[in-house]
PDB file of N, CA and C in Angstrom:
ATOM      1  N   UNK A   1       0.847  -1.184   0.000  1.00  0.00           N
ATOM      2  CA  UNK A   1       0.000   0.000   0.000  1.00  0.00           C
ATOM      3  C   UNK A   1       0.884   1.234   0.000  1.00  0.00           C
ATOM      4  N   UNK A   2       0.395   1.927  -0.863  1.00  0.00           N
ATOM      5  CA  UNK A   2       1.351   3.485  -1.299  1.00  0.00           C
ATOM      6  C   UNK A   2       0.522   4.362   0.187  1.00  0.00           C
ATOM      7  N   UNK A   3       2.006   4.867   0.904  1.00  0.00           N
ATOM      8  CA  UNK A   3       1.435   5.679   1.872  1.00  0.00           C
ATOM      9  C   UNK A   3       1.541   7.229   1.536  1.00  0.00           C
ATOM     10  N   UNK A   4       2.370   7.886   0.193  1.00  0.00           N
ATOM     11  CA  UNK A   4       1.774   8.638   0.192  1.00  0.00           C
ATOM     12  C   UNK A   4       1.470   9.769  -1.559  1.00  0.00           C
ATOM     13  N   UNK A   5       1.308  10.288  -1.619  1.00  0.00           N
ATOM     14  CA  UNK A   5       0.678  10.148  -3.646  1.00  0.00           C
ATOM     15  C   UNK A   5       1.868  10.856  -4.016  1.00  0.00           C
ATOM     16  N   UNK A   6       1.752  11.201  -5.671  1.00  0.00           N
ATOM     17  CA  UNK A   6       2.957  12.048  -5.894  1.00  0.00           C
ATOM     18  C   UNK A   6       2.499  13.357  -6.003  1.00  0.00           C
ATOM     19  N   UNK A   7       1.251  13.509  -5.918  1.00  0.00           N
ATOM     20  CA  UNK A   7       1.184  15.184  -6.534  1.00  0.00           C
ATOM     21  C   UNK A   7       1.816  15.643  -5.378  1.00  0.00           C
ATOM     22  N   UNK A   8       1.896  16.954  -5.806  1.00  0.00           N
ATOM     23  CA  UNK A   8       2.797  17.987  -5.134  1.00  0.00           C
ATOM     24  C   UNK A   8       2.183  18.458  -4.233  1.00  0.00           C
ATOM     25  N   UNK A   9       3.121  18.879  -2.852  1.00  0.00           N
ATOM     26  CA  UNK A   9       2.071  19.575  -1.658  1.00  0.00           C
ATOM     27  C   UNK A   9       2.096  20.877  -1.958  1.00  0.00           C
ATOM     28  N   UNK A  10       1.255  21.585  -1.702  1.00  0.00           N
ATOM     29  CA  UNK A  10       1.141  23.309  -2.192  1.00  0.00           C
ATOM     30  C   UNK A  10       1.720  23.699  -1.222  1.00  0.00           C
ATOM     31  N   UNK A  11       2.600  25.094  -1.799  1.00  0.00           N
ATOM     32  CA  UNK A  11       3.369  25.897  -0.892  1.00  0.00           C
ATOM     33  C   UNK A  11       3.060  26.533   0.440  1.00  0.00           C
ATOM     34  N   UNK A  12       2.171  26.902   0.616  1.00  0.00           N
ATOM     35  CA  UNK A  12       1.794  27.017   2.432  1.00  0.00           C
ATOM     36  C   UNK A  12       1.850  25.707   2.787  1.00  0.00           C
ATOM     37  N   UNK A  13       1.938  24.645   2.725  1.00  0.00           N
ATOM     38  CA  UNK A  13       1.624  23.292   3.596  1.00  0.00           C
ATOM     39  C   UNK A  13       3.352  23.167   3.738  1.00  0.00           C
ATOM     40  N   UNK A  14       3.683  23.223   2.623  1.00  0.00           N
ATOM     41  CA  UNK A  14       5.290  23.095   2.672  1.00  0.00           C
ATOM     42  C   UNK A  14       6.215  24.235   3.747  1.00  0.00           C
ATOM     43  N   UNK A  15       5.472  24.974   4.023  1.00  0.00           N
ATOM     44  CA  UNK A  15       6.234  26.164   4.908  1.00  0.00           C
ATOM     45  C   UNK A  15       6.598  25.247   6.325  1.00  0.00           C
ATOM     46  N   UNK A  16       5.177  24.289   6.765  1.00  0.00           N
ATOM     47  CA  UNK A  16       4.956  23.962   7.573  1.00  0.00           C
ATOM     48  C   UNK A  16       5.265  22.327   8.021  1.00  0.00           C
ATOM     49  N   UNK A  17       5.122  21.963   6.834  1.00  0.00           N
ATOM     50  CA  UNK A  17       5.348  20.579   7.068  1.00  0.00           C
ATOM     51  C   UNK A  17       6.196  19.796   6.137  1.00  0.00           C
ATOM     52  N   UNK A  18       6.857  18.444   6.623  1.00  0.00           N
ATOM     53  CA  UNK A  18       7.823  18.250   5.614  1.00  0.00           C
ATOM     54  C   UNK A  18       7.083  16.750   5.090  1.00  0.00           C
ATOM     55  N   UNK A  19       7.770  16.532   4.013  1.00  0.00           N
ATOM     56  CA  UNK A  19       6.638  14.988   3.444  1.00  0.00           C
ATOM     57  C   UNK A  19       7.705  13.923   4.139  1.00  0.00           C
ATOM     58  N   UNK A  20       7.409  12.701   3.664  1.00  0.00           N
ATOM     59  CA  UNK A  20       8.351  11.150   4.528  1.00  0.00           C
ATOM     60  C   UNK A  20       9.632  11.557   3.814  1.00  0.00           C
ATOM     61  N   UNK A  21       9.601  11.644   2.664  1.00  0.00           N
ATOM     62  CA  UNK A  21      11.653  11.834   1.997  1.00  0.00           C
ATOM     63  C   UNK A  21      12.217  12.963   2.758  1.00  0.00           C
ATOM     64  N   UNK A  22      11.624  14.171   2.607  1.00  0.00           N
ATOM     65  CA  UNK A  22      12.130  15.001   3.487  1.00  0.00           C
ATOM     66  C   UNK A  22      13.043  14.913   5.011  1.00  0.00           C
ATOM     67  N   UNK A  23      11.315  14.380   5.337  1.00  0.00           N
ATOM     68  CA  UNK A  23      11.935  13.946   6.861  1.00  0.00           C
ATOM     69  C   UNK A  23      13.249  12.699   7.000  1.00  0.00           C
ATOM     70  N   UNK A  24      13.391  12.027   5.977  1.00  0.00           N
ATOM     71  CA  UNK A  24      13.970  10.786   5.333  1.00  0.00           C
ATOM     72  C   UNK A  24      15.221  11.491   5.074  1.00  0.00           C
ATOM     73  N   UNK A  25      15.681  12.281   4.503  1.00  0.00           N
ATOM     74  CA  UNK A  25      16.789  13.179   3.771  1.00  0.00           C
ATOM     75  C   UNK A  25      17.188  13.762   5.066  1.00  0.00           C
ATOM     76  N   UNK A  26      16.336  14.584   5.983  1.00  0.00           N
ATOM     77  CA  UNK A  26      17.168  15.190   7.363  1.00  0.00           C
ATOM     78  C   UNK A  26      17.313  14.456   7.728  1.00  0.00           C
ATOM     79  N   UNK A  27      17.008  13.014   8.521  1.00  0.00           N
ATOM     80  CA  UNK A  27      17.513  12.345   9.037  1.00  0.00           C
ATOM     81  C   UNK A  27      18.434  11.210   8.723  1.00  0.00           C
ATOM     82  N   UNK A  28      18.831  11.319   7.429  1.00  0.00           N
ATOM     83  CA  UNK A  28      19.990  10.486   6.594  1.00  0.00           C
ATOM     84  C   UNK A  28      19.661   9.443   6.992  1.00  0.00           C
ATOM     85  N   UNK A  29      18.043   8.526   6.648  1.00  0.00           N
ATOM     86  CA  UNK A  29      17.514   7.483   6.589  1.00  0.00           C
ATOM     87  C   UNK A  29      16.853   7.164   5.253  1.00  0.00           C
ATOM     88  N   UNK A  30      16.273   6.159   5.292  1.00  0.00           N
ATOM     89  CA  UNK A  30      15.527   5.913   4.051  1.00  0.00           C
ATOM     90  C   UNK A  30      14.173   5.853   4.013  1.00  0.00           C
ATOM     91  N   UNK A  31      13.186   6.081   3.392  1.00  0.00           N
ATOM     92  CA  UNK A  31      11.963   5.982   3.147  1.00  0.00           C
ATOM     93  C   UNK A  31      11.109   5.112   4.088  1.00  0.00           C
ATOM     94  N   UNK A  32      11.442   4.062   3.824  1.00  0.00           N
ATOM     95  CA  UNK A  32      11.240   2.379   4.392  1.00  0.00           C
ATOM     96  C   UNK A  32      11.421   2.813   5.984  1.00  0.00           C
ATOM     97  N   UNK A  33      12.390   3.445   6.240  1.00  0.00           N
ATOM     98  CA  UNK A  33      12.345   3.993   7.880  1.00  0.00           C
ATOM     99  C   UNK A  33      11.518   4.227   8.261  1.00  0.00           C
ATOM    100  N   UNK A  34      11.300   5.405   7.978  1.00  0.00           N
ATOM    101  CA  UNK A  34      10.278   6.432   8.155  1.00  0.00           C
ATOM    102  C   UNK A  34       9.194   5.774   8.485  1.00  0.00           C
ATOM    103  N   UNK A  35       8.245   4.912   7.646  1.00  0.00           N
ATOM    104  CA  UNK A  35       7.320   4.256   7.522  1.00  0.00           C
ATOM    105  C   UNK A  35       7.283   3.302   8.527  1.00  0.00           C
ATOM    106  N   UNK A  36       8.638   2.575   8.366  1.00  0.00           N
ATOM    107  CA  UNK A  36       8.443   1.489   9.675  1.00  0.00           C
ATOM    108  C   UNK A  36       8.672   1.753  11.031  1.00  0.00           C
ATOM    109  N   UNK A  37       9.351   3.170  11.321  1.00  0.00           N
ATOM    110  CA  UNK A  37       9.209   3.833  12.464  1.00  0.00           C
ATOM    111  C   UNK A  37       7.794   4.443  12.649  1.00  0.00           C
ATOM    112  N   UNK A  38       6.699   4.347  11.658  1.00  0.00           N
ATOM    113  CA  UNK A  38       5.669   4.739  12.016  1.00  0.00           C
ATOM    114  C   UNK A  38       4.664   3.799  12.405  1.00  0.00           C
ATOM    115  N   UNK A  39       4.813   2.784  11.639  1.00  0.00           N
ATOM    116  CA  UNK A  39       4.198   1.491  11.792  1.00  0.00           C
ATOM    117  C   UNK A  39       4.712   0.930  13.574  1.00  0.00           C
ATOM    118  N   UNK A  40       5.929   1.131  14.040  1.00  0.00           N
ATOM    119  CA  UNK A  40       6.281   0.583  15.356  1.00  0.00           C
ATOM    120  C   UNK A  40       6.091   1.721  16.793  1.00  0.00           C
ATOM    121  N   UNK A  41       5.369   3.081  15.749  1.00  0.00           N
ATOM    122  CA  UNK A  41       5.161   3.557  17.218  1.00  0.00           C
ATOM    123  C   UNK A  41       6.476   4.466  17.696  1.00  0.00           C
ATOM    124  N   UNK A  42       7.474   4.435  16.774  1.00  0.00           N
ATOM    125  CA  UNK A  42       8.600   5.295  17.381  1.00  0.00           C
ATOM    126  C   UNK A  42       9.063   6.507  17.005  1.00  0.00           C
ATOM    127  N   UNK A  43       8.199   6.710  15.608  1.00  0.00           N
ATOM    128  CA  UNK A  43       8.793   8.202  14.801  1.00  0.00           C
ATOM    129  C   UNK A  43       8.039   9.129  15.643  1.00  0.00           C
ATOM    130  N   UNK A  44       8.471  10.496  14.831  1.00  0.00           N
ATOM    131  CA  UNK A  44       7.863  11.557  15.122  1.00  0.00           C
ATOM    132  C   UNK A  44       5.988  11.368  14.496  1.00  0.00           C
ATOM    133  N   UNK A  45       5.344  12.317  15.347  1.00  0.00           N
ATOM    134  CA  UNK A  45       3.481  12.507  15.077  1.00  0.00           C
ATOM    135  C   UNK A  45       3.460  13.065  13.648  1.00  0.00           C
ATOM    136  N   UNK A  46       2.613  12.036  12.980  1.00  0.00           N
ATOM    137  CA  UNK A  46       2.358  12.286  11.597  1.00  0.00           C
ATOM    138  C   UNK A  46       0.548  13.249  11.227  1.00  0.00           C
ATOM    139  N   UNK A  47       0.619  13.686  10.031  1.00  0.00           N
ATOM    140  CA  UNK A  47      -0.472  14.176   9.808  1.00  0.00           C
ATOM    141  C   UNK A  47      -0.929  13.521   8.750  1.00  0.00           C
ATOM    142  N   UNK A  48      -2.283  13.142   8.388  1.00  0.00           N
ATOM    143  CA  UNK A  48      -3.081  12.277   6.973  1.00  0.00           C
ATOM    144  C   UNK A  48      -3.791  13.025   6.746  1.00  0.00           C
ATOM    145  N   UNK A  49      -3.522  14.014   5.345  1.00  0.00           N
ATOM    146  CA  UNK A  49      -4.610  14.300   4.670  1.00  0.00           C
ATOM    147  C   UNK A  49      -4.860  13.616   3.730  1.00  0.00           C
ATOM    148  N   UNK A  50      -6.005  12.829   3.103  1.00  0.00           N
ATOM    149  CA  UNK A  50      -6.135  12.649   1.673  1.00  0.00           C
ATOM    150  C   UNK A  50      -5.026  11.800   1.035  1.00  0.00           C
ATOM    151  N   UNK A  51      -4.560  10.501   2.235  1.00  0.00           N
ATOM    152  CA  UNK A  51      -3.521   9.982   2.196  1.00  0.00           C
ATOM    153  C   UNK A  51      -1.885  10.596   1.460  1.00  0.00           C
ATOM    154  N   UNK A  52      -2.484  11.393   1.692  1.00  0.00           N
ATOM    155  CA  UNK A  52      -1.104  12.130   1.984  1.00  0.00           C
ATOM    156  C   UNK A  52      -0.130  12.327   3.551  1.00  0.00           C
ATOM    157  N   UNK A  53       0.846  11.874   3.928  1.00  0.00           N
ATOM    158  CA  UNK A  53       1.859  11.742   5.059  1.00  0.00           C
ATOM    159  C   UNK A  53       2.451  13.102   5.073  1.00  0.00           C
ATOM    160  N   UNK A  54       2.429  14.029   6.129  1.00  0.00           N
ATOM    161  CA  UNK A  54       3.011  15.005   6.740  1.00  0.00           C
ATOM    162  C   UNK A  54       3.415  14.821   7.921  1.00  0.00           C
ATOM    163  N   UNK A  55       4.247  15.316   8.319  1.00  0.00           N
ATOM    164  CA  UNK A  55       5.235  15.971   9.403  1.00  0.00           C
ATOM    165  C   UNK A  55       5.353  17.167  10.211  1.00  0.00           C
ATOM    166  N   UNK A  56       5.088  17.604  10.878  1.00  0.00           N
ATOM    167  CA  UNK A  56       4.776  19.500  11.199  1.00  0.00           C
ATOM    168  C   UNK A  56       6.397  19.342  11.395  1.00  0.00           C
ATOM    169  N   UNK A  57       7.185  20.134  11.071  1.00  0.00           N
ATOM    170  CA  UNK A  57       8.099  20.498  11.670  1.00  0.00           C
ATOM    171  C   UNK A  57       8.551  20.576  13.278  1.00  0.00           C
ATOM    172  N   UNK A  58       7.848  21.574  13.564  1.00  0.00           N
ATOM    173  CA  UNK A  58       7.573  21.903  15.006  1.00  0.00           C
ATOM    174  C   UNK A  58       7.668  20.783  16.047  1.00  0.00           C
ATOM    175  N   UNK A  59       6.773  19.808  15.456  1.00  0.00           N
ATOM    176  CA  UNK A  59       6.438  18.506  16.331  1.00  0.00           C
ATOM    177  C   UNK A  59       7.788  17.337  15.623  1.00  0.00           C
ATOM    178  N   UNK A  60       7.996  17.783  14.585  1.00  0.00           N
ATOM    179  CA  UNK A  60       9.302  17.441  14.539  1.00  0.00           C
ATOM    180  C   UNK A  60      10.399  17.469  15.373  1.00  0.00           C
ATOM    181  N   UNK A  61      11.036  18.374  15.815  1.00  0.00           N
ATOM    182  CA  UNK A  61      12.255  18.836  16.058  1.00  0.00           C
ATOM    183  C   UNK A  61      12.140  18.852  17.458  1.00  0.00           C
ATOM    184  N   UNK A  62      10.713  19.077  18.181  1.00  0.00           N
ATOM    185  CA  UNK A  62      10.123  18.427  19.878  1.00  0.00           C
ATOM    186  C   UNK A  62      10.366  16.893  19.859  1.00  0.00           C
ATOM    187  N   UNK A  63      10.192  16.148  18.585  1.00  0.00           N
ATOM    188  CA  UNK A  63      10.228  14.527  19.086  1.00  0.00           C
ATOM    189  C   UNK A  63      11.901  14.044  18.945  1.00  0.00           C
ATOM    190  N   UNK A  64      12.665  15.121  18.098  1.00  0.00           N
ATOM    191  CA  UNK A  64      14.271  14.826  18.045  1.00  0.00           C
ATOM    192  C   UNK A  64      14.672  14.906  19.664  1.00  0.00           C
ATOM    193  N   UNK A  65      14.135  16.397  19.578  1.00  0.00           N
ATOM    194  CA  UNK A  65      14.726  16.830  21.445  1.00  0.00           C
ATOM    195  C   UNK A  65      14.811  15.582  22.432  1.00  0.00           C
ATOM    196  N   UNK A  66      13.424  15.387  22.115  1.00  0.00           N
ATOM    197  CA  UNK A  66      13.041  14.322  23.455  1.00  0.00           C
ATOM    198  C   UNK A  66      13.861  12.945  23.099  1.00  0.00           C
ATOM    199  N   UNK A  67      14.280  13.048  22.229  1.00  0.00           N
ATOM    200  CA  UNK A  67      15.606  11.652  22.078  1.00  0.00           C
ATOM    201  C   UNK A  67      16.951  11.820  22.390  1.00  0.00           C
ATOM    202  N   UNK A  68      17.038  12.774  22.728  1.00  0.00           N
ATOM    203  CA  UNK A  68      18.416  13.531  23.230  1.00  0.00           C
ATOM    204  C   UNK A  68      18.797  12.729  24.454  1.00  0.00           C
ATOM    205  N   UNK A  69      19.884  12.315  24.702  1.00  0.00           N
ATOM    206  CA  UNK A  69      20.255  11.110  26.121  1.00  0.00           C
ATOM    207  C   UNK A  69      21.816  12.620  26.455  1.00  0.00           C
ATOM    208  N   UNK A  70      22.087  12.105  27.456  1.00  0.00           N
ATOM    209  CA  UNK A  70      22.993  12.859  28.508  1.00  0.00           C
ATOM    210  C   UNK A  70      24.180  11.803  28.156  1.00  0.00           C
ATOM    211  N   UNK A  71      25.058  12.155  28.349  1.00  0.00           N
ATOM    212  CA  UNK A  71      26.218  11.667  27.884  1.00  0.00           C
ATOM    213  C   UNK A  71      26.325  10.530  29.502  1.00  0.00           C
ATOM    214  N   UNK A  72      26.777   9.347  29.638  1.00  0.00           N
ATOM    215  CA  UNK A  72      26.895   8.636  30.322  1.00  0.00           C
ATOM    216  C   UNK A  72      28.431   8.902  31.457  1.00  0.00           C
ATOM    217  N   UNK A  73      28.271   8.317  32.815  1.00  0.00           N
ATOM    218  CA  UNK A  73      29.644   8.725  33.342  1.00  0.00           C
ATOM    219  C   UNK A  73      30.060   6.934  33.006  1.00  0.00           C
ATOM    220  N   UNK A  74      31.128   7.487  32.911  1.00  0.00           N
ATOM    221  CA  UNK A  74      32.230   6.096  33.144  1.00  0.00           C
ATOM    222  C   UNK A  74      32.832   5.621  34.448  1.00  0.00           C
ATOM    223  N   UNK A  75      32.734   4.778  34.446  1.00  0.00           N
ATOM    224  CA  UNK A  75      32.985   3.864  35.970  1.00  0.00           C
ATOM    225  C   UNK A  75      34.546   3.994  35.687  1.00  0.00           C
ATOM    226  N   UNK A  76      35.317   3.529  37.333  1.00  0.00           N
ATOM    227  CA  UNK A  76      36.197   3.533  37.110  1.00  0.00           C
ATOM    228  C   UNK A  76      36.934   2.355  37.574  1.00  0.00           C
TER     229      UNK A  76
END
């Protein structure tokens, strides 16, 4: 099943949101990621219009944050 079409997203949507390659391209992953990080519950909150797959940015770059880990101490 195609998750998402080819026409083009119109330019206000694009200000705001990025499509799966996009988000795929910043995160120097592949397509297939994306998707199966969505399918398992672990990507960032997606938007469905009109089976079309979006991304808000915003809620983007909040779900990177929150993956952020603290650097570990080393035992000695």
């Amino acid at each position: 099943m195609k998750q998402t079409t080819d026409t083009p997203t119109p330019s206000i949507v694009k200000a705001e949101f990025l499509e799966p390659r996009e988000l795929a391209a910043e995160l120097g992953v592949s397509v297939r990621t994306v998707h199966r990080w969505n399918t398992l519950r672990i990507g960032p909150p997606r938007t469905v219009v009109a089976r079309t797959v979006l991304y808000r940015r915003s809620t983007f770059l909040n779900w990177l944050a929150s993956r952020e880990e603290k650097p570990r101490r080393r035992r000695a």
